[in-house]
N, C-alpha and C. Protein backbone atom coordinates (compact mmCIF):
# COMPACT_ATOMS: atom_id res chain seq x y z
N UNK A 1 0.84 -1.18 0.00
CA UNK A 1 0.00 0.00 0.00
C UNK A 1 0.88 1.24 0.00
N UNK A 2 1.13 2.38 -0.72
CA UNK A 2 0.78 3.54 -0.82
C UNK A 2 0.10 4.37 0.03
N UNK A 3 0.40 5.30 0.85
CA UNK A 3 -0.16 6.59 1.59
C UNK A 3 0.57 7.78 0.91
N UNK A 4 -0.47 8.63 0.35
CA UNK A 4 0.41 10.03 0.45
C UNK A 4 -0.30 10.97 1.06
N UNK A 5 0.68 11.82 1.75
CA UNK A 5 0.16 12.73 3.18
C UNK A 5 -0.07 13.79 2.24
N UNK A 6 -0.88 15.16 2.21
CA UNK A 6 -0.80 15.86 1.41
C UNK A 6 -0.64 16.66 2.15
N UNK A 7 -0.45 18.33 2.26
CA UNK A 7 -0.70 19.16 3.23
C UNK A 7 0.32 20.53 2.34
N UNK A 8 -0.45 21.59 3.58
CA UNK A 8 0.45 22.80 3.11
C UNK A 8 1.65 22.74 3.76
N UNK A 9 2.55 24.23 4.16
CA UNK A 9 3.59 24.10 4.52
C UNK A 9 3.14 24.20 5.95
N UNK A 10 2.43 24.56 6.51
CA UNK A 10 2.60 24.51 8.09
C UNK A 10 1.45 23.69 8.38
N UNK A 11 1.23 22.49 7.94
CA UNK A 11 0.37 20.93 8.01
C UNK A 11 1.28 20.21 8.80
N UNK A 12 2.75 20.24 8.66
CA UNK A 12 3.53 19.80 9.33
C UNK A 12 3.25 18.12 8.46
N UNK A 13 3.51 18.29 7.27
CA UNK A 13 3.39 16.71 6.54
C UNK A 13 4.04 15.92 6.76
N UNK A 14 5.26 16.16 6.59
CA UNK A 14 6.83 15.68 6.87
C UNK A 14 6.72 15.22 8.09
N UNK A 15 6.77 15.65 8.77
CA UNK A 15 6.90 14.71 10.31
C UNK A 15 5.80 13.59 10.68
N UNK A 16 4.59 14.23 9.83
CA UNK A 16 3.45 13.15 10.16
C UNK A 16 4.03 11.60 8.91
N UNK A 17 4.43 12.40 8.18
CA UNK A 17 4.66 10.93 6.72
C UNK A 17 5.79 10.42 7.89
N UNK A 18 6.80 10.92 8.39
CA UNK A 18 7.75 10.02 8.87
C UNK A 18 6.93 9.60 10.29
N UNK A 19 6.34 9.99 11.19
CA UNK A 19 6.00 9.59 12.29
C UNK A 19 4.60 8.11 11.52
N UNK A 20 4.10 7.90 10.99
CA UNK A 20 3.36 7.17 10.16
C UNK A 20 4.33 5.95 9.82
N UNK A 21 5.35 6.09 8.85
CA UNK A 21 6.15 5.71 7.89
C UNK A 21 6.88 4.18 9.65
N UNK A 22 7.12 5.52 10.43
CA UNK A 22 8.10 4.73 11.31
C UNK A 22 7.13 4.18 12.45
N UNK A 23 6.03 4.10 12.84
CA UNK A 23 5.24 3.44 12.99
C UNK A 23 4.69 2.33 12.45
N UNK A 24 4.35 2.22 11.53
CA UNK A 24 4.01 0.90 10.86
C UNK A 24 5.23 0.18 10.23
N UNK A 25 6.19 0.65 10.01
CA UNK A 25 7.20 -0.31 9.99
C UNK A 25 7.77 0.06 8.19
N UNK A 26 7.32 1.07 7.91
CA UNK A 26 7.04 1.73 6.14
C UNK A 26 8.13 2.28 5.77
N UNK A 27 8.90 2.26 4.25
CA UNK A 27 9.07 3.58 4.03
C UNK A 27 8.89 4.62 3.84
N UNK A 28 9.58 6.03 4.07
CA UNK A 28 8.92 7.13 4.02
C UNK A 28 9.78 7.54 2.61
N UNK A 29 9.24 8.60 1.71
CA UNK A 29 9.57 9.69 0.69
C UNK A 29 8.74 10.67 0.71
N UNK A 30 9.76 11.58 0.54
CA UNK A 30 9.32 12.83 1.02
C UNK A 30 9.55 13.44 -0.75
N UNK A 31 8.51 14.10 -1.71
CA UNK A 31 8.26 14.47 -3.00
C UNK A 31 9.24 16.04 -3.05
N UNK A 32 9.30 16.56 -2.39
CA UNK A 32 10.29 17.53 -1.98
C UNK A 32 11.68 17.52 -2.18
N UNK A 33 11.42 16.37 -1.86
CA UNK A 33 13.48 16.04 -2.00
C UNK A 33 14.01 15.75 -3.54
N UNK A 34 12.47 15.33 -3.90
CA UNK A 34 12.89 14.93 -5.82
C UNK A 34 13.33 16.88 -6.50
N UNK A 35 14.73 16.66 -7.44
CA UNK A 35 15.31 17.57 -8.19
C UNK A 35 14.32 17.79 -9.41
N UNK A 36 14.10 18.78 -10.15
CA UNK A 36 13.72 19.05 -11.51
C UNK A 36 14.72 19.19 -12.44
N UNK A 37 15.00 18.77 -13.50
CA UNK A 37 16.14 18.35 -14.02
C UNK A 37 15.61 19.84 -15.03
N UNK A 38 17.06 20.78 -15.43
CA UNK A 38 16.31 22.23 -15.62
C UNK A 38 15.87 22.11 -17.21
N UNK A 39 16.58 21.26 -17.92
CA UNK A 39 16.19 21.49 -19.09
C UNK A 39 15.12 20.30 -19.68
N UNK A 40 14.78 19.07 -18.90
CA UNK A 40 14.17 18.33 -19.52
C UNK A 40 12.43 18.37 -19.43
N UNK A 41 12.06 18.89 -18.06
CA UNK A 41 10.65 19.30 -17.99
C UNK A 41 10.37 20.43 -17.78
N UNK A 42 9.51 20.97 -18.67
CA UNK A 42 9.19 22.67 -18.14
C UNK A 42 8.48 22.98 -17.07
N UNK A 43 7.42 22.17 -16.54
CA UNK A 43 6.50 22.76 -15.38
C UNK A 43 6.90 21.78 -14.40
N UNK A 44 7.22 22.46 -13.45
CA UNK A 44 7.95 22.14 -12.38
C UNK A 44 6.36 20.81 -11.83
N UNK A 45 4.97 21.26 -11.75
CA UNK A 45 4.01 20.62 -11.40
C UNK A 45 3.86 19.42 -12.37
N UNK A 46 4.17 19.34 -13.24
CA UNK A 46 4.17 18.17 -14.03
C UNK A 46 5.65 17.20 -13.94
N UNK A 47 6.30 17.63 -13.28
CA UNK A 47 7.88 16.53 -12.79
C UNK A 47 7.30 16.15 -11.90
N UNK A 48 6.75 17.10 -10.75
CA UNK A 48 6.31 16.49 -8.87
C UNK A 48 5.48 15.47 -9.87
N UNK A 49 4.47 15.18 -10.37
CA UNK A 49 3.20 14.48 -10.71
C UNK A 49 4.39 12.82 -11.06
N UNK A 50 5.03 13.07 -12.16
CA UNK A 50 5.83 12.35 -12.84
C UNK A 50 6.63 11.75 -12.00
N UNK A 51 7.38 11.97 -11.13
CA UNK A 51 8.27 11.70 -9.77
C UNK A 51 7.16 11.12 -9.00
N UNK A 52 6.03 11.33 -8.40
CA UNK A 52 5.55 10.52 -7.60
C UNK A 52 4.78 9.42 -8.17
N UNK A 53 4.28 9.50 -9.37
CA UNK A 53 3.75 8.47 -10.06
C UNK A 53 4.90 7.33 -10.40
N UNK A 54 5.94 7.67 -10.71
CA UNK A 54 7.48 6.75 -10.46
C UNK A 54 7.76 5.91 -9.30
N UNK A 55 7.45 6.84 -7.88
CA UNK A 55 7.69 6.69 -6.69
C UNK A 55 6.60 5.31 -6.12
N UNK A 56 5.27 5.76 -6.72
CA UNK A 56 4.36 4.56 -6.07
C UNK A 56 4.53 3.55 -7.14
N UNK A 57 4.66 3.62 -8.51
CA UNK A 57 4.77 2.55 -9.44
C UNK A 57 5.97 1.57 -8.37
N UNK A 58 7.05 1.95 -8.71
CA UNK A 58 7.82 1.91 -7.41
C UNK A 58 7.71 0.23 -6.82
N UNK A 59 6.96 1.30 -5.70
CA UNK A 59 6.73 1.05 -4.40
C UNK A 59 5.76 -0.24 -4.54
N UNK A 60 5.01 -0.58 -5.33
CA UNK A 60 3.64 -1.10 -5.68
C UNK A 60 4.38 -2.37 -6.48
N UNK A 61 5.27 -2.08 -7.32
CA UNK A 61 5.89 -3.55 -7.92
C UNK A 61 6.79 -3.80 -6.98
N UNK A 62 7.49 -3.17 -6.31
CA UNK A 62 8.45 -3.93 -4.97
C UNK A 62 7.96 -4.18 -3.95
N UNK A 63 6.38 -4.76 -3.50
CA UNK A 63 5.50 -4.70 -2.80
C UNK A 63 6.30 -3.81 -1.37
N UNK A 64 6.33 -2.44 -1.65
CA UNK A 64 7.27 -1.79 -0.55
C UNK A 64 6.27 -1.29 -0.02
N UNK A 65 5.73 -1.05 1.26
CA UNK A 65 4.55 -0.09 1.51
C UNK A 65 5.19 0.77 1.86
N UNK A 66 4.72 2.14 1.63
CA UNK A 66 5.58 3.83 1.36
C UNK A 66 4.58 4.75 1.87
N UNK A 67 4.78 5.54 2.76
CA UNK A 67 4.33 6.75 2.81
C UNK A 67 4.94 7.76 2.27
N UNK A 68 4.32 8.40 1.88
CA UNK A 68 4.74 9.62 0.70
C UNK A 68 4.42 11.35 1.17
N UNK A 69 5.02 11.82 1.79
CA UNK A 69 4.62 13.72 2.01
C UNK A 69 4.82 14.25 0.63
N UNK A 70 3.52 14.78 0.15
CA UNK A 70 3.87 15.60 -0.81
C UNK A 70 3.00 16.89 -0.29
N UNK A 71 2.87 18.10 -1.55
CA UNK A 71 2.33 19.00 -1.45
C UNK A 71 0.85 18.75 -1.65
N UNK A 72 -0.32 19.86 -1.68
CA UNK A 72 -1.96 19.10 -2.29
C UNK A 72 -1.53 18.93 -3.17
N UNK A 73 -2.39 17.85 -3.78
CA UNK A 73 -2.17 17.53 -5.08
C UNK A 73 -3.60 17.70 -5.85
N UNK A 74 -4.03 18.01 -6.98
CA UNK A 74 -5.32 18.77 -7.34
C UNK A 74 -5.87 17.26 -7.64
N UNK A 75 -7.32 17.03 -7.71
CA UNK A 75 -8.64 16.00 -7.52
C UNK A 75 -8.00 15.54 -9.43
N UNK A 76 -7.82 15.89 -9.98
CA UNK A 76 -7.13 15.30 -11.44
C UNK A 76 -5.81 14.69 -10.87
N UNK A 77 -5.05 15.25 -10.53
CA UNK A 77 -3.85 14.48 -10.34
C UNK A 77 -3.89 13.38 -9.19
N UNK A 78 -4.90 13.42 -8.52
CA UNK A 78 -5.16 11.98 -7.22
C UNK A 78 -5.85 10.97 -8.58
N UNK A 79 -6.73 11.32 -9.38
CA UNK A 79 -7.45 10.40 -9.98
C UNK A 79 -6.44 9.62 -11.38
N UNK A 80 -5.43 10.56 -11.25
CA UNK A 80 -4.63 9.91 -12.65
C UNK A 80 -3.69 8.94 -11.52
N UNK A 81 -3.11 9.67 -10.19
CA UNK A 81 -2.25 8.51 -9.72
C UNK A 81 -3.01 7.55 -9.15
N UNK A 82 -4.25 7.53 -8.68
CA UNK A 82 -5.17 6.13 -8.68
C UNK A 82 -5.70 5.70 -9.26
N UNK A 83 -5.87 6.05 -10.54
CA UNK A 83 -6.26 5.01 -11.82
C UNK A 83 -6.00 3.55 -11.29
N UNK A 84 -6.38 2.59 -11.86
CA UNK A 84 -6.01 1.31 -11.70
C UNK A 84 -4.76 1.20 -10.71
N UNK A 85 -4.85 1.94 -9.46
CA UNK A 85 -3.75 1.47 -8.39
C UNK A 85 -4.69 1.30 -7.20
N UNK A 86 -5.26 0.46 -7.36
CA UNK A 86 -6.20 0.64 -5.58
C UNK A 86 -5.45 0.64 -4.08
N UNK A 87 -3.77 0.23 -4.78
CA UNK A 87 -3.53 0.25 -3.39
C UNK A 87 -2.42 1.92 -2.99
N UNK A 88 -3.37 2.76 -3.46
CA UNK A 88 -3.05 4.15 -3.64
C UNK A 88 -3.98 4.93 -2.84
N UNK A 89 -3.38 5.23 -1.41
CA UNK A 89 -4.58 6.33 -0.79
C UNK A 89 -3.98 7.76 -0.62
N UNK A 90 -5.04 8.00 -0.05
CA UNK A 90 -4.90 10.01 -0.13
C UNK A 90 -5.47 10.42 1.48
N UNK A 91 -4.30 10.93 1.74
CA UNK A 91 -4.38 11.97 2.82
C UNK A 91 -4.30 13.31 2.65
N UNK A 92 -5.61 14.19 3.63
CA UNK A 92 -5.08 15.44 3.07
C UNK A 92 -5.51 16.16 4.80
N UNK A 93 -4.21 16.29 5.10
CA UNK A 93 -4.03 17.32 6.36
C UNK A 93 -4.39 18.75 6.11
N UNK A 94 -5.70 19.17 7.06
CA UNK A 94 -6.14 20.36 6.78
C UNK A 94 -6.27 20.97 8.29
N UNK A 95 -6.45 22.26 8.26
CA UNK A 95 -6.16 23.33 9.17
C UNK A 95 -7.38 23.65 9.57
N UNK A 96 -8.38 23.25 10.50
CA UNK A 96 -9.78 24.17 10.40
C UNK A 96 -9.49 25.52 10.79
N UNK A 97 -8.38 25.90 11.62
CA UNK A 97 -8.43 27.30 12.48
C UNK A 97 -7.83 28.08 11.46
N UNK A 98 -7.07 27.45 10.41
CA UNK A 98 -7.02 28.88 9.73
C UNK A 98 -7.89 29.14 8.60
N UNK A 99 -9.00 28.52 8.12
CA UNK A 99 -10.06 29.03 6.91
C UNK A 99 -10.65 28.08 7.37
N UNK A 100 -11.91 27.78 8.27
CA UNK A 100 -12.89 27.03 8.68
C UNK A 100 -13.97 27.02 7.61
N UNK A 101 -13.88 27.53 6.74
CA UNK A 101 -15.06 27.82 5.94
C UNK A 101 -14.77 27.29 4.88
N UNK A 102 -13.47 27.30 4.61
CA UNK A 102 -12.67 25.82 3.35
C UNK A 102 -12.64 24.92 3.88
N UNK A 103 -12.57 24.58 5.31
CA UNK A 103 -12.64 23.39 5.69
C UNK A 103 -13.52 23.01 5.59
N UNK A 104 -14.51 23.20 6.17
CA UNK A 104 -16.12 22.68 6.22
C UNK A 104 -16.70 22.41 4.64
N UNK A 105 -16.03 22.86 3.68
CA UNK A 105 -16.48 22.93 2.82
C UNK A 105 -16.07 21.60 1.68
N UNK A 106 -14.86 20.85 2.32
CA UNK A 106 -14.46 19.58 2.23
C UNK A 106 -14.96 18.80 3.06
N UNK A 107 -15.48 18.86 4.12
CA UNK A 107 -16.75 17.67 5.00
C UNK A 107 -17.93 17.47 4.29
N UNK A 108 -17.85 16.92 3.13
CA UNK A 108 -19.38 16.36 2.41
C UNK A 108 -19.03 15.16 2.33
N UNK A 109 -20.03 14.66 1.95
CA UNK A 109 -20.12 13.17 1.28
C UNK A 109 -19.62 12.38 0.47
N UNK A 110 -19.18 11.50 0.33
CA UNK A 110 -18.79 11.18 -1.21
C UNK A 110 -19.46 11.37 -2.22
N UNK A 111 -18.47 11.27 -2.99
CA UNK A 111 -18.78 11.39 -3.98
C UNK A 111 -18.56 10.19 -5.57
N UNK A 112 -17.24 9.96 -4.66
CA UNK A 112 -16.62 9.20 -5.73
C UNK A 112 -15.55 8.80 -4.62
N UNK A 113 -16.16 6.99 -4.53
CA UNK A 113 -15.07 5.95 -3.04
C UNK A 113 -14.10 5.84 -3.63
N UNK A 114 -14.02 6.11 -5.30
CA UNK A 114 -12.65 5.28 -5.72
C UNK A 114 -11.57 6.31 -5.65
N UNK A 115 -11.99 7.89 -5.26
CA UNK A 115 -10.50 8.87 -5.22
C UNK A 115 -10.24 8.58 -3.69
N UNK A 116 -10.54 7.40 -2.27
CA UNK A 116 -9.43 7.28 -1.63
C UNK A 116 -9.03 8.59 -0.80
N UNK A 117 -9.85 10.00 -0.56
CA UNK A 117 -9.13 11.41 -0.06
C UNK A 117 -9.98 11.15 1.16
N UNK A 118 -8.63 10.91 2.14
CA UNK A 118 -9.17 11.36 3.57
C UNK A 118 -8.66 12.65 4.06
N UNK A 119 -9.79 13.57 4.84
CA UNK A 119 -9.19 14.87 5.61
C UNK A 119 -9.04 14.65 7.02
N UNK A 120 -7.77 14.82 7.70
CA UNK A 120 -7.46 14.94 8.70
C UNK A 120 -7.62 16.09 9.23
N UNK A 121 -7.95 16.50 10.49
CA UNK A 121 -7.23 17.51 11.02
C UNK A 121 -5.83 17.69 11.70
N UNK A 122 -4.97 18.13 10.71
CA UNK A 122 -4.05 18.04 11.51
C UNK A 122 -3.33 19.13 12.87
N UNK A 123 -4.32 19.75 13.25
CA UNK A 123 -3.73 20.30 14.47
C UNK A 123 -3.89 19.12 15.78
N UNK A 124 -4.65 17.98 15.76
CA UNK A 124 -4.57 16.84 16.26
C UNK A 124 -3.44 16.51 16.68
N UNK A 125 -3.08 15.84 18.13
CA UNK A 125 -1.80 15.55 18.02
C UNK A 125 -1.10 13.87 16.95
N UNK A 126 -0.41 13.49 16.89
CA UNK A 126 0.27 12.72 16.18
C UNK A 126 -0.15 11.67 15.89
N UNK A 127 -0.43 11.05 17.19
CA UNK A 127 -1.03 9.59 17.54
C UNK A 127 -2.18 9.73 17.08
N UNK A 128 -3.46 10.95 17.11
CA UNK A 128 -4.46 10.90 16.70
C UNK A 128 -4.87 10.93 15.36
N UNK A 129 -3.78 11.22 14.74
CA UNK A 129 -3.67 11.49 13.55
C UNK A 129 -3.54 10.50 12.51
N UNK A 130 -2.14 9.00 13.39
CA UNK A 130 -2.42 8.11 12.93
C UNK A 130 -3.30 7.09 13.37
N UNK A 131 -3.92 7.53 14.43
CA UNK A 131 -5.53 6.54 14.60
C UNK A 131 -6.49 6.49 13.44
N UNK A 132 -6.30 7.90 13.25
CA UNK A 132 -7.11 8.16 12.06
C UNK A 132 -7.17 7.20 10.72
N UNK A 133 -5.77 7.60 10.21
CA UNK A 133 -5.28 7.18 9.21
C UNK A 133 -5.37 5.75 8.77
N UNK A 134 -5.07 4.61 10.19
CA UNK A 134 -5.08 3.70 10.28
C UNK A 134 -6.18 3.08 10.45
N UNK A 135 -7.30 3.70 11.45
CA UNK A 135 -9.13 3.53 11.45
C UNK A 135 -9.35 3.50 9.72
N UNK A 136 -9.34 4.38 9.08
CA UNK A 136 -9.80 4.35 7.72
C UNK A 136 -8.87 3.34 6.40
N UNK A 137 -7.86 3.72 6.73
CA UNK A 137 -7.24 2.70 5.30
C UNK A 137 -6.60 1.07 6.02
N UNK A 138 -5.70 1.39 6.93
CA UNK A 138 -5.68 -0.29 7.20
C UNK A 138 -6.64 -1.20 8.32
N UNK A 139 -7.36 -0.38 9.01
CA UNK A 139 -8.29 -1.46 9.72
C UNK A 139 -9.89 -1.35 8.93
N UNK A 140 -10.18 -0.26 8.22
CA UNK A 140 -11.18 -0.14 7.32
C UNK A 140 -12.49 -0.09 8.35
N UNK A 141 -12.07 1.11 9.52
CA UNK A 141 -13.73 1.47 10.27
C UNK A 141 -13.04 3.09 10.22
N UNK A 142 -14.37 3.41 10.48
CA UNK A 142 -14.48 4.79 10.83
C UNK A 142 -13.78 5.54 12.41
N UNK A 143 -13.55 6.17 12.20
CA UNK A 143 -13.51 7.14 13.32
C UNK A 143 -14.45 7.52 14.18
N UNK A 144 -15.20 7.49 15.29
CA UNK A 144 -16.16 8.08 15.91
C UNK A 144 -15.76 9.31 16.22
N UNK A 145 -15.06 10.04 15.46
CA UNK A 145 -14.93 11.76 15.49
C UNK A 145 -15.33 12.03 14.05
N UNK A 146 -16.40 12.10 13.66
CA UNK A 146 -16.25 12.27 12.54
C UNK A 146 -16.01 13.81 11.87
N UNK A 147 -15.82 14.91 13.11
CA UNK A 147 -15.14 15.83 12.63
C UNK A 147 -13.86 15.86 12.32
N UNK A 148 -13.11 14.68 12.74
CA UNK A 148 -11.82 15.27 12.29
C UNK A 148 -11.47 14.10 10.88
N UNK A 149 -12.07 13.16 10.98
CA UNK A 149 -11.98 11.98 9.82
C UNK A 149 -13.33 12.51 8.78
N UNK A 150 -13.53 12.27 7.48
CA UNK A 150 -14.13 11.98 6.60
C UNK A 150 -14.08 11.23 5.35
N UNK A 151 -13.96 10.44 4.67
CA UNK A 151 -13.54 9.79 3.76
C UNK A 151 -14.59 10.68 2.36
N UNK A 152 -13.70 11.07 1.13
CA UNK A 152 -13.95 12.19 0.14
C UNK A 152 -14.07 11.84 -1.36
């Protein structure tokens, strides 16, 4: 399995992909650390896409399970890297205290089970965070908070 943490810069992704990663016993990659090579791709957003689609192909034929910190990644680019990868999920660490009104506005329903986007809150501390994570993709129940879990 595949996890990628998504988040902004002060989501604090990175520490959650490695606190995750080194918990379950996973590797971690961090999409950040991948170079853009200057002359061979022009949009820097289409290498990250290309690099992590590498990264879980990867990970998925070396049955490696990987957690992955990247940046958000837009509802097209989750659906092209889960195309035919089911064992491809989506985390997306969100902030209610700083735009509660974008947040809330990602607490609906599904829509579509096969894009895999869970929202965390991540001002949660760590452990709760991977209760979360782990309630929804590897033990496959819900959270009884369902403010801070939703499956998207």
């Amino acid at each position: 399995m595949v996890i990628i943490i998504m988040g902004g810069v002060k989501s604090n992704r990175l520490e959650v992909g490695r606190f995750l990663a080194q918990g379950l016993g996973w590797d971690f990659a961090d999409l950040q650390e991948t170079h853009q090579p200057p002359t061979l791709i022009a949009s820097e957003q289409t290498y990250q896409i290309e690099a992590l689609s590498a990264v879980v192909d990867c990970s998925i034929y070396a049955w490696r399970d990987t957690v992955i910190a990247s940046p958000i990644l837009s509802e097209d680019d989750r659906k092209r890297l889960g195309h035919n990868r089911r064992l491809v999920k989506f985390v997306r660490l969100s902030d209610p205290s700083a735009d509660l009104s974008a947040f809330w506005k990602t607490q609906r329903e599904p829509t579509d089970y096969r894009d895999n986007l869970l929202h965390v809150d991540c001002s949660q501390q760590m452990d709760q965070i991977m209760e979360c994570v782990l309630s929804a993709y590897i033990f496959r129940r819900r959270s009884p908070e369902k403010q801070a879990v939703r499956l998207i």
